[in-house]
PDB file of N, CA and C in Angstrom:
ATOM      1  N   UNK A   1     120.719 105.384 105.147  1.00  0.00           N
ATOM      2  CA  UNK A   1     121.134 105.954 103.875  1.00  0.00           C
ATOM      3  C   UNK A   1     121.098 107.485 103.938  1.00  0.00           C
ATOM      4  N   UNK A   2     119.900 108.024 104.525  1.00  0.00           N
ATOM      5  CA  UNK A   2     119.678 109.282 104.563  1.00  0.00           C
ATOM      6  C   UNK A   2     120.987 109.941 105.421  1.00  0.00           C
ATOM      7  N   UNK A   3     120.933 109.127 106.705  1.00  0.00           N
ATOM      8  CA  UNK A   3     122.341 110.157 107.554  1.00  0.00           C
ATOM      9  C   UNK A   3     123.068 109.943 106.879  1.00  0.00           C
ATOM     10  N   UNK A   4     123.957 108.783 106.148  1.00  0.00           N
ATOM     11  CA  UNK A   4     125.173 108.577 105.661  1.00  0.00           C
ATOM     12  C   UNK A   4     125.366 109.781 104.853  1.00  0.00           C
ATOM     13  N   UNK A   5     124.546 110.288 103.681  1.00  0.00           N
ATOM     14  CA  UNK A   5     124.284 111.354 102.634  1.00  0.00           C
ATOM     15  C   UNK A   5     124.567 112.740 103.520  1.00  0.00           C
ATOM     16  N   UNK A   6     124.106 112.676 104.479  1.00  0.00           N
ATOM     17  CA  UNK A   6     123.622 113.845 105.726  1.00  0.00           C
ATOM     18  C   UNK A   6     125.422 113.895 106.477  1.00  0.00           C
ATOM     19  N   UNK A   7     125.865 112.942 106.086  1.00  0.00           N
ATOM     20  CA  UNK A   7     127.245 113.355 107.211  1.00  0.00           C
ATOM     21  C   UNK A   7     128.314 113.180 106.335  1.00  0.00           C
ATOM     22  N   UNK A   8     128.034 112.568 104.399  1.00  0.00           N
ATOM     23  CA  UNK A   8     129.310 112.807 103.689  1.00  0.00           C
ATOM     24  C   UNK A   8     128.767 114.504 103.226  1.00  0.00           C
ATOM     25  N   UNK A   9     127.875 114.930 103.002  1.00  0.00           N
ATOM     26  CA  UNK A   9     127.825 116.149 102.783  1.00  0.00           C
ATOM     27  C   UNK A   9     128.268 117.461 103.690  1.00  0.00           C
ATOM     28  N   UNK A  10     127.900 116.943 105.076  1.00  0.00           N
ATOM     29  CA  UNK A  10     129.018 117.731 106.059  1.00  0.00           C
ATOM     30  C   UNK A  10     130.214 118.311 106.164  1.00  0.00           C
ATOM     31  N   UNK A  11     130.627 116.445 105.953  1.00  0.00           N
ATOM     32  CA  UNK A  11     132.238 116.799 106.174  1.00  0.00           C
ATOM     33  C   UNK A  11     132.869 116.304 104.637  1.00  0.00           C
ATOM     34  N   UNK A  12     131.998 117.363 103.631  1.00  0.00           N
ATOM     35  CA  UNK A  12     132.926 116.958 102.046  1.00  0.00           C
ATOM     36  C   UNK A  12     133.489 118.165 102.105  1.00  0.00           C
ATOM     37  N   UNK A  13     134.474 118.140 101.231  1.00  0.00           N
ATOM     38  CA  UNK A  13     135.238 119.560 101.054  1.00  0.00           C
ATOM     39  C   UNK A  13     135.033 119.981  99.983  1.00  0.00           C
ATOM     40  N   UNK A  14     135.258 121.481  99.609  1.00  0.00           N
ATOM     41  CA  UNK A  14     134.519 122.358  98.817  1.00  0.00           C
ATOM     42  C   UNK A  14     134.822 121.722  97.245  1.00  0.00           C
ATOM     43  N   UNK A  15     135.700 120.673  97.166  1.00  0.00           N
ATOM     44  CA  UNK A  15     135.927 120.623  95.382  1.00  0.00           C
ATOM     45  C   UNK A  15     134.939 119.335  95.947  1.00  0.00           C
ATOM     46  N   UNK A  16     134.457 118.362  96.564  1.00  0.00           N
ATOM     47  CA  UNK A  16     133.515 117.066  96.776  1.00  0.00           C
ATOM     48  C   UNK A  16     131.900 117.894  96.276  1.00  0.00           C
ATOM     49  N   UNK A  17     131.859 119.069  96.897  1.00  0.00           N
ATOM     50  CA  UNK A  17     130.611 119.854  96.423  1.00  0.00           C
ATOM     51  C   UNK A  17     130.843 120.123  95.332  1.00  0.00           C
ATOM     52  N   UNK A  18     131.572 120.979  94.972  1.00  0.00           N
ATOM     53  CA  UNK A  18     131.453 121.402  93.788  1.00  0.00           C
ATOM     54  C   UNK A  18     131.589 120.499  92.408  1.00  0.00           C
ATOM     55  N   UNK A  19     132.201 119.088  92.686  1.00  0.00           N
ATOM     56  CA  UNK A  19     131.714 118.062  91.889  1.00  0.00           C
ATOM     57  C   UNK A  19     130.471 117.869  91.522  1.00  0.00           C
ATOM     58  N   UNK A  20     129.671 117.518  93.167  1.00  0.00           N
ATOM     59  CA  UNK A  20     128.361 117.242  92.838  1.00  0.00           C
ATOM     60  C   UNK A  20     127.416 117.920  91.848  1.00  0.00           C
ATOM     61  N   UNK A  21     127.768 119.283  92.208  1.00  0.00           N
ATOM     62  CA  UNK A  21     126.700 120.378  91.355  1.00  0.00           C
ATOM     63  C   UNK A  21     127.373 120.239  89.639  1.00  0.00           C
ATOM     64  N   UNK A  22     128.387 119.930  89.979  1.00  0.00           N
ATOM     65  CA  UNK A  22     128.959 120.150  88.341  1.00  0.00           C
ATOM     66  C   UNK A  22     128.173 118.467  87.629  1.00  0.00           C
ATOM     67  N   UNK A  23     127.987 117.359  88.397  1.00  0.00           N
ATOM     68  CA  UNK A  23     127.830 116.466  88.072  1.00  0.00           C
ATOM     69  C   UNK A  23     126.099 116.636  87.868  1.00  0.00           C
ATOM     70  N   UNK A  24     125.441 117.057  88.935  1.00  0.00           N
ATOM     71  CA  UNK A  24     124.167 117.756  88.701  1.00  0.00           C
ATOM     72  C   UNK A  24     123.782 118.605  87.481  1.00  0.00           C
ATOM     73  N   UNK A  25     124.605 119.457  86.922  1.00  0.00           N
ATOM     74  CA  UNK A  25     124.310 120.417  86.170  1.00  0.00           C
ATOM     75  C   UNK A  25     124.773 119.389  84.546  1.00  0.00           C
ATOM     76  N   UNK A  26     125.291 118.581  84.375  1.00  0.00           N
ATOM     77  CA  UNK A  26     125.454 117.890  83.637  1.00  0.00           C
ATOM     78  C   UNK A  26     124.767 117.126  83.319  1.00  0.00           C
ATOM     79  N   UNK A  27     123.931 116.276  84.572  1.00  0.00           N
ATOM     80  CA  UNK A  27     122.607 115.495  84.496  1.00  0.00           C
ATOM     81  C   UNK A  27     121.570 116.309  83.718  1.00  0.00           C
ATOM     82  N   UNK A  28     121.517 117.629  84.369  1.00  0.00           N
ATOM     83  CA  UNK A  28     120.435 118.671  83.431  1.00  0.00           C
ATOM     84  C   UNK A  28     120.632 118.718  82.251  1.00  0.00           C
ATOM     85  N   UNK A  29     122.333 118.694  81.703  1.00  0.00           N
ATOM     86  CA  UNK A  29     122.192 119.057  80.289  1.00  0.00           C
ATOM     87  C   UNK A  29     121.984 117.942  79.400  1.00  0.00           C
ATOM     88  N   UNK A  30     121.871 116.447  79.839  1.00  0.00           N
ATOM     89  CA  UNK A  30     121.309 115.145  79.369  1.00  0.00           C
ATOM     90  C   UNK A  30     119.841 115.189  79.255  1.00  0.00           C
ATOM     91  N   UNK A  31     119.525 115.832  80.346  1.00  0.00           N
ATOM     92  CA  UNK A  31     117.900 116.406  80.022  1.00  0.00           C
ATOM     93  C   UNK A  31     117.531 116.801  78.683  1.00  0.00           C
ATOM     94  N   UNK A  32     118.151 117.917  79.070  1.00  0.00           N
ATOM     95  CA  UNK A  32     117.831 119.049  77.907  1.00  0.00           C
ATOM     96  C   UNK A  32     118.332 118.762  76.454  1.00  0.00           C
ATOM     97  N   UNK A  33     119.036 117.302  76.581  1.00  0.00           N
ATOM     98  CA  UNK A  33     120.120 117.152  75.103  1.00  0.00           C
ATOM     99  C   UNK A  33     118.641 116.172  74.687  1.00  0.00           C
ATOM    100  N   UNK A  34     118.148 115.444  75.648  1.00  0.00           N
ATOM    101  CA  UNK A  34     117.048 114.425  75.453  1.00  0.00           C
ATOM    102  C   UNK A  34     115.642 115.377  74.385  1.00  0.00           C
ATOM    103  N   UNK A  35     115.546 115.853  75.279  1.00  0.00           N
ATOM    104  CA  UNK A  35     114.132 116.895  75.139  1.00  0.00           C
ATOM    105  C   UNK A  35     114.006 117.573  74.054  1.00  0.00           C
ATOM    106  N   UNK A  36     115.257 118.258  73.617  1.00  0.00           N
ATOM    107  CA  UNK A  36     115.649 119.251  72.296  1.00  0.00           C
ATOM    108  C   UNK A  36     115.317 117.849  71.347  1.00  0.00           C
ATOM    109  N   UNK A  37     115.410 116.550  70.757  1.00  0.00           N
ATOM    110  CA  UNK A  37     115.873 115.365  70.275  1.00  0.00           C
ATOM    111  C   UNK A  37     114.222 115.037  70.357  1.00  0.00           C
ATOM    112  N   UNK A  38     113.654 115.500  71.329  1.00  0.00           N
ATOM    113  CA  UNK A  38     112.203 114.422  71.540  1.00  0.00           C
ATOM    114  C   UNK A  38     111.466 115.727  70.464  1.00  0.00           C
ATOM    115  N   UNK A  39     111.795 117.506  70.854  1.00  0.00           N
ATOM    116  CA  UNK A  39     111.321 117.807  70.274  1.00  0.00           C
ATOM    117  C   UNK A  39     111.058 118.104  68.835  1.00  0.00           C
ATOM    118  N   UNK A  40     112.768 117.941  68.362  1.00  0.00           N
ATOM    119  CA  UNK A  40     112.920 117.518  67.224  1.00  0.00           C
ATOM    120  C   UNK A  40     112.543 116.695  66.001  1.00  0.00           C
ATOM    121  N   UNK A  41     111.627 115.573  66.875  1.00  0.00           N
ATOM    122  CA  UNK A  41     111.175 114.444  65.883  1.00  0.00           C
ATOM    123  C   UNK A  41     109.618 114.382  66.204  1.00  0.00           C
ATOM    124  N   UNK A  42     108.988 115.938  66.357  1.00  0.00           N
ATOM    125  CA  UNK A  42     107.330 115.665  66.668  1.00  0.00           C
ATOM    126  C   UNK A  42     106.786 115.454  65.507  1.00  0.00           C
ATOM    127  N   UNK A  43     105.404 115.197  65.900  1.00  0.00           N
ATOM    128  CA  UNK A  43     104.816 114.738  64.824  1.00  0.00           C
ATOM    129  C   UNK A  43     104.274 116.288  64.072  1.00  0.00           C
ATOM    130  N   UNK A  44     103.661 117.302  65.071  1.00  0.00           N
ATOM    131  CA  UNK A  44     102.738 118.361  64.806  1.00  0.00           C
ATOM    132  C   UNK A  44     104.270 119.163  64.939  1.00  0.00           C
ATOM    133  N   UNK A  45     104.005 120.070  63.559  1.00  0.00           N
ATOM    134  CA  UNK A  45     105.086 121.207  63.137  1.00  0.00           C
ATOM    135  C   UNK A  45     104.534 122.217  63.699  1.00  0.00           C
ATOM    136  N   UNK A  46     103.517 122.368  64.306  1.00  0.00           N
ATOM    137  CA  UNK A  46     102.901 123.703  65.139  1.00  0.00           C
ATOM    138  C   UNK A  46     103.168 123.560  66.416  1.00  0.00           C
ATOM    139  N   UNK A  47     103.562 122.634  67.158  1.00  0.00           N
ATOM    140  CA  UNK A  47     103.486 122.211  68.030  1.00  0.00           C
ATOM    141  C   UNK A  47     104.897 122.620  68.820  1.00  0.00           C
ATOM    142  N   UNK A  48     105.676 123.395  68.837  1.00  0.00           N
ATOM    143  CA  UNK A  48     107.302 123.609  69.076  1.00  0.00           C
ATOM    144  C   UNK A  48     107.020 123.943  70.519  1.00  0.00           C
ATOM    145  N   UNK A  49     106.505 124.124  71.429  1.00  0.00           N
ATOM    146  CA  UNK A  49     106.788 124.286  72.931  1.00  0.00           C
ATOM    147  C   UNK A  49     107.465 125.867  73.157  1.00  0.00           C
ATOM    148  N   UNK A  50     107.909 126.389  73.916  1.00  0.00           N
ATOM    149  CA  UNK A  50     108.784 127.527  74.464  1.00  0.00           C
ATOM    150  C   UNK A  50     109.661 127.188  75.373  1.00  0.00           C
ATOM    151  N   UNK A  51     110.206 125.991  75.611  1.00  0.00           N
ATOM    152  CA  UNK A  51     111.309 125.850  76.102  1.00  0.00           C
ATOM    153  C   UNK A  51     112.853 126.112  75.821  1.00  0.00           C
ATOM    154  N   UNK A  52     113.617 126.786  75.962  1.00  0.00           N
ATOM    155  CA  UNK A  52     114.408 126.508  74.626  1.00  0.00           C
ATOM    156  C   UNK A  52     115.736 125.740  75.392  1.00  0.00           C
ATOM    157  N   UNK A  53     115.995 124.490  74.686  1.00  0.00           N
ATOM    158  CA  UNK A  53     116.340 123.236  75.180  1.00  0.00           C
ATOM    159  C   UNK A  53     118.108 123.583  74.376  1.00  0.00           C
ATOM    160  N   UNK A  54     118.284 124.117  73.556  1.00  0.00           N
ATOM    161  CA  UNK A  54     119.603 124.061  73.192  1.00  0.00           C
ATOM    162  C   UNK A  54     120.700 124.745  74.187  1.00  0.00           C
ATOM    163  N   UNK A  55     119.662 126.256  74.139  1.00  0.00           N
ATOM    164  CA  UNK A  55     120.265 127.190  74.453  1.00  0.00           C
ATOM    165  C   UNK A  55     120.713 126.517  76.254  1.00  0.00           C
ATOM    166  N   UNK A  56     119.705 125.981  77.065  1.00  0.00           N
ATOM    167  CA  UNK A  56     119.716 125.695  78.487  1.00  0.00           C
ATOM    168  C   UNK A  56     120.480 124.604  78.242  1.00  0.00           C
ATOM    169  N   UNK A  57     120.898 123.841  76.927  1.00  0.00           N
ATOM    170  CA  UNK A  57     121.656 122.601  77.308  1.00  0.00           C
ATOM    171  C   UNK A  57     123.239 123.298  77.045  1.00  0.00           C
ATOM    172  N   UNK A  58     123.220 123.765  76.377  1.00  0.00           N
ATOM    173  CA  UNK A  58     124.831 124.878  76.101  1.00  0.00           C
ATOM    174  C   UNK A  58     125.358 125.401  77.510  1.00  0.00           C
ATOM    175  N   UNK A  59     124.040 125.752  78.412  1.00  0.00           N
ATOM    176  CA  UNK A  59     124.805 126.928  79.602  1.00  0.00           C
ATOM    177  C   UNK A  59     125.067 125.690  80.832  1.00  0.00           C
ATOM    178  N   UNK A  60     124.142 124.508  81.080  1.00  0.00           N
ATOM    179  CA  UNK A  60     124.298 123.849  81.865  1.00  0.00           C
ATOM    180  C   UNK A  60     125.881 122.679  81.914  1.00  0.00           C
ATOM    181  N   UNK A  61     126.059 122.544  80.454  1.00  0.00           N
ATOM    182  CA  UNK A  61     127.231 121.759  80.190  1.00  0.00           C
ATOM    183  C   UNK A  61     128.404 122.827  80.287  1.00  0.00           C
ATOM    184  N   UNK A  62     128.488 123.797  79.939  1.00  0.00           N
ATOM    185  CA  UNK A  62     129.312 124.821  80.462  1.00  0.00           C
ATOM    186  C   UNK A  62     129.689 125.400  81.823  1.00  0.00           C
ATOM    187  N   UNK A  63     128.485 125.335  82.229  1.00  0.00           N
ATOM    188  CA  UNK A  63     128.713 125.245  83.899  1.00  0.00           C
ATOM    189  C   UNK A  63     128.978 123.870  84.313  1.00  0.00           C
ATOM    190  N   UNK A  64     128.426 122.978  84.453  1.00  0.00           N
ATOM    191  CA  UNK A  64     128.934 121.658  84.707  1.00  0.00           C
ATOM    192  C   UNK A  64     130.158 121.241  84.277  1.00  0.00           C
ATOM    193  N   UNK A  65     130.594 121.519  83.250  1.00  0.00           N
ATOM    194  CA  UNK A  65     132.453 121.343  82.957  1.00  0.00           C
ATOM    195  C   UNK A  65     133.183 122.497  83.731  1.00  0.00           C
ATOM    196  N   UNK A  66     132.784 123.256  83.754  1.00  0.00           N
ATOM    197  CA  UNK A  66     133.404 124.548  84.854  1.00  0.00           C
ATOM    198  C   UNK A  66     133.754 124.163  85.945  1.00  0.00           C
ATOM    199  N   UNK A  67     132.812 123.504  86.788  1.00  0.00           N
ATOM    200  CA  UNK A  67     133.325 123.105  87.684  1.00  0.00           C
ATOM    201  C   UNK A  67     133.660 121.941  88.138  1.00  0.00           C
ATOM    202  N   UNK A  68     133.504 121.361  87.259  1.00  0.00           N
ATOM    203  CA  UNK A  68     134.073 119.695  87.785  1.00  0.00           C
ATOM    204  C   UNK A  68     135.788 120.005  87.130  1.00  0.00           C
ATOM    205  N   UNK A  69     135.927 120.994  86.226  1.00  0.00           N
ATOM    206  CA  UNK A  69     137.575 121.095  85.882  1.00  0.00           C
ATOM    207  C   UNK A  69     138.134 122.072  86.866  1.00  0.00           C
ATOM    208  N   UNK A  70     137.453 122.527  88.019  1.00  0.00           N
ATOM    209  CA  UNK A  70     137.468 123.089  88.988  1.00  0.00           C
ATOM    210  C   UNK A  70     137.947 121.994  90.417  1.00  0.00           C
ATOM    211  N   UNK A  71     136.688 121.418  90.531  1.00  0.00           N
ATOM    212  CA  UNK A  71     136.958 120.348  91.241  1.00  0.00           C
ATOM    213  C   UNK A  71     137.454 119.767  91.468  1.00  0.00           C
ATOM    214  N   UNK A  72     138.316 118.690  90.092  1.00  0.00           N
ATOM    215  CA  UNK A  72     139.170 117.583  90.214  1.00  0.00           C
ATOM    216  C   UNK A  72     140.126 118.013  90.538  1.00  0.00           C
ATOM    217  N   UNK A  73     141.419 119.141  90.112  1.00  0.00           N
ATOM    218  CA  UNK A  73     142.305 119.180  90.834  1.00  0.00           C
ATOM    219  C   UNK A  73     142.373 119.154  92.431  1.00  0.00           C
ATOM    220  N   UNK A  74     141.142 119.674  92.880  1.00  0.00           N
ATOM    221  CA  UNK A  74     141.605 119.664  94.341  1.00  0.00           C
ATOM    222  C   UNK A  74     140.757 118.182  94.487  1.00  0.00           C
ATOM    223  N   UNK A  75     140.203 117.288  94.202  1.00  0.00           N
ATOM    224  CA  UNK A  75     139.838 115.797  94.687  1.00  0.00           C
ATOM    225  C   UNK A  75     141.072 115.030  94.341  1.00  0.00           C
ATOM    226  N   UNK A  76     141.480 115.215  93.360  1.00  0.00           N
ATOM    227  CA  UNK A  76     143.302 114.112  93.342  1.00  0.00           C
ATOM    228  C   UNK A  76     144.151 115.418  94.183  1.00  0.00           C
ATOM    229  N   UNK A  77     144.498 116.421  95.227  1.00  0.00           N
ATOM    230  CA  UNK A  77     145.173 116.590  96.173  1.00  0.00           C
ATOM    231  C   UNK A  77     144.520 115.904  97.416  1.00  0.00           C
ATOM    232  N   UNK A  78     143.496 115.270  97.248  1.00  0.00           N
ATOM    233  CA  UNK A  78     142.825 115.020  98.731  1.00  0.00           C
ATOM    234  C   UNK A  78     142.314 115.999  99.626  1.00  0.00           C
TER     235      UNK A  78
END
């Protein structure tokens, strides 16, 4: 499993990467859409954390659509 990962990452071409990270950076902003939502419904109103979960879920889905609308054209040329 590990080489297979180890030799499509080799020989992927630059829009196959740049999917991944866009698909990565999208996973983050499911994070951060989660977390903002968990923090939203605490119990303790003093309790707000310093993360700030909107703002990091705004830049990650922005980058993650960036480049996956980057990407796909060159994955449907092959």
């Amino acid at each position: 499993m590990a080489r297979a990962m180890h030799e499509f990452l080799t020989f992927a071409s630059d829009a196959a990467i740049l999917a991944l990270w866009g698909g990565g950076f999208l996973l983050l902003a499911g994070f951060a859409l989660l977390m903002e939502r968990r923090r939203l419904k605490r119990a303790s109103l003093h309790g707000v954390g310093w993360v700030p979960w909107t703002g990091l879920f705004l830049t990650c889905v922005v980058v993650g659509g960036g480049l996956l609308a980057v990407a796909v054209p060159g994955m449907l040329q092959g």
